[in-house]
PDB file of N, CA and C in Angstrom:
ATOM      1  N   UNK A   1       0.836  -1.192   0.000  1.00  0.00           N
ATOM      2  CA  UNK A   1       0.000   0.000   0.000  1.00  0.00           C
ATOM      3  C   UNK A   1       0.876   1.250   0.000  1.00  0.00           C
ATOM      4  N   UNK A   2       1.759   1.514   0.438  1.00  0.00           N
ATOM      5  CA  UNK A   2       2.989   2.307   1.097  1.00  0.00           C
ATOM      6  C   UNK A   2       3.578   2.463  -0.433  1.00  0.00           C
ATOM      7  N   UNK A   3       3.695   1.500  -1.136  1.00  0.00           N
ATOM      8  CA  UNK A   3       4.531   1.707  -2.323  1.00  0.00           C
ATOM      9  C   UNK A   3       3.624   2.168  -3.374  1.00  0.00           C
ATOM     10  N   UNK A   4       2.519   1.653  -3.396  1.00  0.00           N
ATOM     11  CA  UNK A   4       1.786   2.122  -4.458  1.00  0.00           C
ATOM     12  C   UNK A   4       1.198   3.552  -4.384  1.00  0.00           C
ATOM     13  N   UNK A   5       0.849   4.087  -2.814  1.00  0.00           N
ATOM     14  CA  UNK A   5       0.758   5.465  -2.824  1.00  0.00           C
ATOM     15  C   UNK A   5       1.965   6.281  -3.023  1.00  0.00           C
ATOM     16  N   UNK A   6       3.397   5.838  -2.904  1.00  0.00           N
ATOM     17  CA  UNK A   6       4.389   6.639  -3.293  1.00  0.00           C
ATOM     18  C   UNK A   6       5.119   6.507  -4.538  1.00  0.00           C
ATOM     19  N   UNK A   7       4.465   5.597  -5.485  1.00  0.00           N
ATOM     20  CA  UNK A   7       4.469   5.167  -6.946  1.00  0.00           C
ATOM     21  C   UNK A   7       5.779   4.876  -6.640  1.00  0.00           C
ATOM     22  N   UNK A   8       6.670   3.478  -6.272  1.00  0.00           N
ATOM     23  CA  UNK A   8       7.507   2.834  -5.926  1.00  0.00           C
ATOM     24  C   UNK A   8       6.809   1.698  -5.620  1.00  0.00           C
ATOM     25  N   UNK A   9       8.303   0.705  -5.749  1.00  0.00           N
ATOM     26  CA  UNK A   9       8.331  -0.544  -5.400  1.00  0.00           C
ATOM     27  C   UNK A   9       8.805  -1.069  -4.002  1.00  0.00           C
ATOM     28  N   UNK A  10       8.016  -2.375  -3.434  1.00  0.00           N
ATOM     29  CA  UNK A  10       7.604  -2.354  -2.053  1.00  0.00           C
ATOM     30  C   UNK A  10       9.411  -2.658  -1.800  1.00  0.00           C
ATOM     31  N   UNK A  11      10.535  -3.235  -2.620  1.00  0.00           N
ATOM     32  CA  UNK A  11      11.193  -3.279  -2.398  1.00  0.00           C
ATOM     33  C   UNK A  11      12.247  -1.678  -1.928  1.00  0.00           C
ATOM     34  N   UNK A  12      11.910  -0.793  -2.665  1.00  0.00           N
ATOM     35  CA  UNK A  12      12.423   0.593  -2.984  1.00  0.00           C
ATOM     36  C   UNK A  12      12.255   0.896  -1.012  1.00  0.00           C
ATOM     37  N   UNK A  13      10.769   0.706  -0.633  1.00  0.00           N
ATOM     38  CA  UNK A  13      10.100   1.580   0.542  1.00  0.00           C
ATOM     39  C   UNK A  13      10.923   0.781   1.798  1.00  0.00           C
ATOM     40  N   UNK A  14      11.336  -0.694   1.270  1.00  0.00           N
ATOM     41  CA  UNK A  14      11.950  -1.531   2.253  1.00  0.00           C
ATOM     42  C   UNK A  14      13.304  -1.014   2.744  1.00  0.00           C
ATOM     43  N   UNK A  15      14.151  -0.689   1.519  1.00  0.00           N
ATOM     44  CA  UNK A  15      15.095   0.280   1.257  1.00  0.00           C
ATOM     45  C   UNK A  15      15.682   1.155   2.231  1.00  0.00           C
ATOM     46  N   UNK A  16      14.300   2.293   1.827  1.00  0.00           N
ATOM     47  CA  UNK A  16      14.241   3.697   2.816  1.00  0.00           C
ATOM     48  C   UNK A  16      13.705   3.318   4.143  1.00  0.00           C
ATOM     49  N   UNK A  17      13.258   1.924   4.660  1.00  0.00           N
ATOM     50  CA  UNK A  17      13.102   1.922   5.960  1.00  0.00           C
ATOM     51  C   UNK A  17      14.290   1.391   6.886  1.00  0.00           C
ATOM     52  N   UNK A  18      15.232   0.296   5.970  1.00  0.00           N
ATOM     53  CA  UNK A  18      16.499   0.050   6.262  1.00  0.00           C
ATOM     54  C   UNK A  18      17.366   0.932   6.579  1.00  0.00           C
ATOM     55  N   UNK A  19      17.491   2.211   5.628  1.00  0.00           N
ATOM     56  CA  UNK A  19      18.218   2.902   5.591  1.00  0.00           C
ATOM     57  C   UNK A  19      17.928   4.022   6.858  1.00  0.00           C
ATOM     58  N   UNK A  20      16.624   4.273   7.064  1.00  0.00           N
ATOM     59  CA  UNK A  20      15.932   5.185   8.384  1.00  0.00           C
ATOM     60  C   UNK A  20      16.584   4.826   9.209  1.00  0.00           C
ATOM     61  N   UNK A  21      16.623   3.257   9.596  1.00  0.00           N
ATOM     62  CA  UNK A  21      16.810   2.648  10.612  1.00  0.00           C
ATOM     63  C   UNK A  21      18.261   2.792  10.976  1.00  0.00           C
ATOM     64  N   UNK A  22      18.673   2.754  10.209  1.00  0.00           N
ATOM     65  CA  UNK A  22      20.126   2.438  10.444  1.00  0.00           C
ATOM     66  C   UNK A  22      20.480   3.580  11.039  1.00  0.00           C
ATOM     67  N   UNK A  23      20.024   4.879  10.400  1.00  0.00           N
ATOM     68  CA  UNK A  23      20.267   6.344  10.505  1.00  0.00           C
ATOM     69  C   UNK A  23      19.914   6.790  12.209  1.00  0.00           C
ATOM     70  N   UNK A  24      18.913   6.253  12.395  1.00  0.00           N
ATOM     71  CA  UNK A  24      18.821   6.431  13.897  1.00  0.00           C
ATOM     72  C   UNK A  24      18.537   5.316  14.722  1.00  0.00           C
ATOM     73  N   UNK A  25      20.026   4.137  14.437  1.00  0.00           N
ATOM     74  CA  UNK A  25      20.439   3.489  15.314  1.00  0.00           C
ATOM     75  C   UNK A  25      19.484   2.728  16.065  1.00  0.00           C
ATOM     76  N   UNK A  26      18.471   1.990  15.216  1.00  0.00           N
ATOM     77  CA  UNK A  26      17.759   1.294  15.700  1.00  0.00           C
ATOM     78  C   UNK A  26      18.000  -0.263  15.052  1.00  0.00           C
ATOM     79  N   UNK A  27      16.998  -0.984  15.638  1.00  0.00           N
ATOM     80  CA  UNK A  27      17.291  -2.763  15.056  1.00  0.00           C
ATOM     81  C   UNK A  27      15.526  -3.042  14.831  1.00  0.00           C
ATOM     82  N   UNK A  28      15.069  -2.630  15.168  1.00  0.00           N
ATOM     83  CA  UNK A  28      13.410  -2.875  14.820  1.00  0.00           C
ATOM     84  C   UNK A  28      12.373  -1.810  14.348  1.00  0.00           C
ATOM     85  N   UNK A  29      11.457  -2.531  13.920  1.00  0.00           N
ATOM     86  CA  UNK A  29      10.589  -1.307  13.714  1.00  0.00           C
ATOM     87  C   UNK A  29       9.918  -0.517  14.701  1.00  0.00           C
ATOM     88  N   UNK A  30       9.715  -1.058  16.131  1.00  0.00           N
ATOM     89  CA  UNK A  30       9.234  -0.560  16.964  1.00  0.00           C
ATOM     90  C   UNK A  30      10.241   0.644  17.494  1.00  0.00           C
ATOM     91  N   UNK A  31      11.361   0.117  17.778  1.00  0.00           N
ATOM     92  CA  UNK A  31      12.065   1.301  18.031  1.00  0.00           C
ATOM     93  C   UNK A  31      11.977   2.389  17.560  1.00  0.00           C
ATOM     94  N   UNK A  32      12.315   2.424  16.243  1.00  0.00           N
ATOM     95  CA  UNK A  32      11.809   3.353  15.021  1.00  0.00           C
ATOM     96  C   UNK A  32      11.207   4.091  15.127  1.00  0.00           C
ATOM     97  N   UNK A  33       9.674   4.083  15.536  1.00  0.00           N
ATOM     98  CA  UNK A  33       8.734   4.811  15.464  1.00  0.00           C
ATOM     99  C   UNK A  33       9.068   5.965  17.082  1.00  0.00           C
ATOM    100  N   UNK A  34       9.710   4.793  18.442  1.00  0.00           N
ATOM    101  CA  UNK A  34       9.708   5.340  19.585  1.00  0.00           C
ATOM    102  C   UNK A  34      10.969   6.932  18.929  1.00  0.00           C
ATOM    103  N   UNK A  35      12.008   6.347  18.345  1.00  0.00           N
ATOM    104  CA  UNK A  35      13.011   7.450  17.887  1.00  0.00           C
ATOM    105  C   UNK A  35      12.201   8.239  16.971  1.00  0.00           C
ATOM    106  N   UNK A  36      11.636   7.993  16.599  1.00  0.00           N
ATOM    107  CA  UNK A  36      10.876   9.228  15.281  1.00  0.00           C
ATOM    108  C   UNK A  36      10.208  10.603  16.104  1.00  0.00           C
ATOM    109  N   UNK A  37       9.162   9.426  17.245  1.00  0.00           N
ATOM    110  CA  UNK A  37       8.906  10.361  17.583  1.00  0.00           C
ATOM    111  C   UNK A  37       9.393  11.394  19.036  1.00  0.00           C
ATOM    112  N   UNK A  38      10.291  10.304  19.321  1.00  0.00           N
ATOM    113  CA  UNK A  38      11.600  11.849  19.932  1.00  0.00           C
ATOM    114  C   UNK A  38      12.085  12.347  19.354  1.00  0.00           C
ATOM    115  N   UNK A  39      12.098  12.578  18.108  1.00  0.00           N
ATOM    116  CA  UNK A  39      12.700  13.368  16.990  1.00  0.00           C
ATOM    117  C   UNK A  39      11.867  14.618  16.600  1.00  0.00           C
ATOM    118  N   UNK A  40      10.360  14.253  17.040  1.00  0.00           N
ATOM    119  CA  UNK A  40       9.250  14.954  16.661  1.00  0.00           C
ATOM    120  C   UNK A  40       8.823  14.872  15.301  1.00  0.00           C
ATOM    121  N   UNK A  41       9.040  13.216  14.589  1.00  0.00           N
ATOM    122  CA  UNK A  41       8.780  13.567  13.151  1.00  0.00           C
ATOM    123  C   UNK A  41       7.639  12.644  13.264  1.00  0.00           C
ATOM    124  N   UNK A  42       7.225  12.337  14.244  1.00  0.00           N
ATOM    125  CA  UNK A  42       5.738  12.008  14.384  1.00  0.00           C
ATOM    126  C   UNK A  42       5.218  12.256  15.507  1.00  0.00           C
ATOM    127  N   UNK A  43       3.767  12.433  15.149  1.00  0.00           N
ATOM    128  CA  UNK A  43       2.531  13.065  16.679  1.00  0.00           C
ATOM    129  C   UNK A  43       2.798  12.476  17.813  1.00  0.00           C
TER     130      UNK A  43
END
């Protein structure tokens, strides 16, 4: 869904979530979201 609203491939979005991750030193997706949003890049 993620890829088709950003006209990309689900592999491409897998990509940029690898690459997020890495960027702020996380290992899961849960973390992720906890760092995002101490980052304030989510509500």
């Amino acid at each position: 869904v993620a890829a088709e609203r950003l006209g990309v491939t689900a592999e491409t979005v897998k990509a940029y979530l690898r690459s997020a991750m890495r960027k702020l030193g996380v290992r899961t997706r849960g973390q992720a979201v906890v760092a995002a949003r101490r980052a304030g890049w989510l509500p």
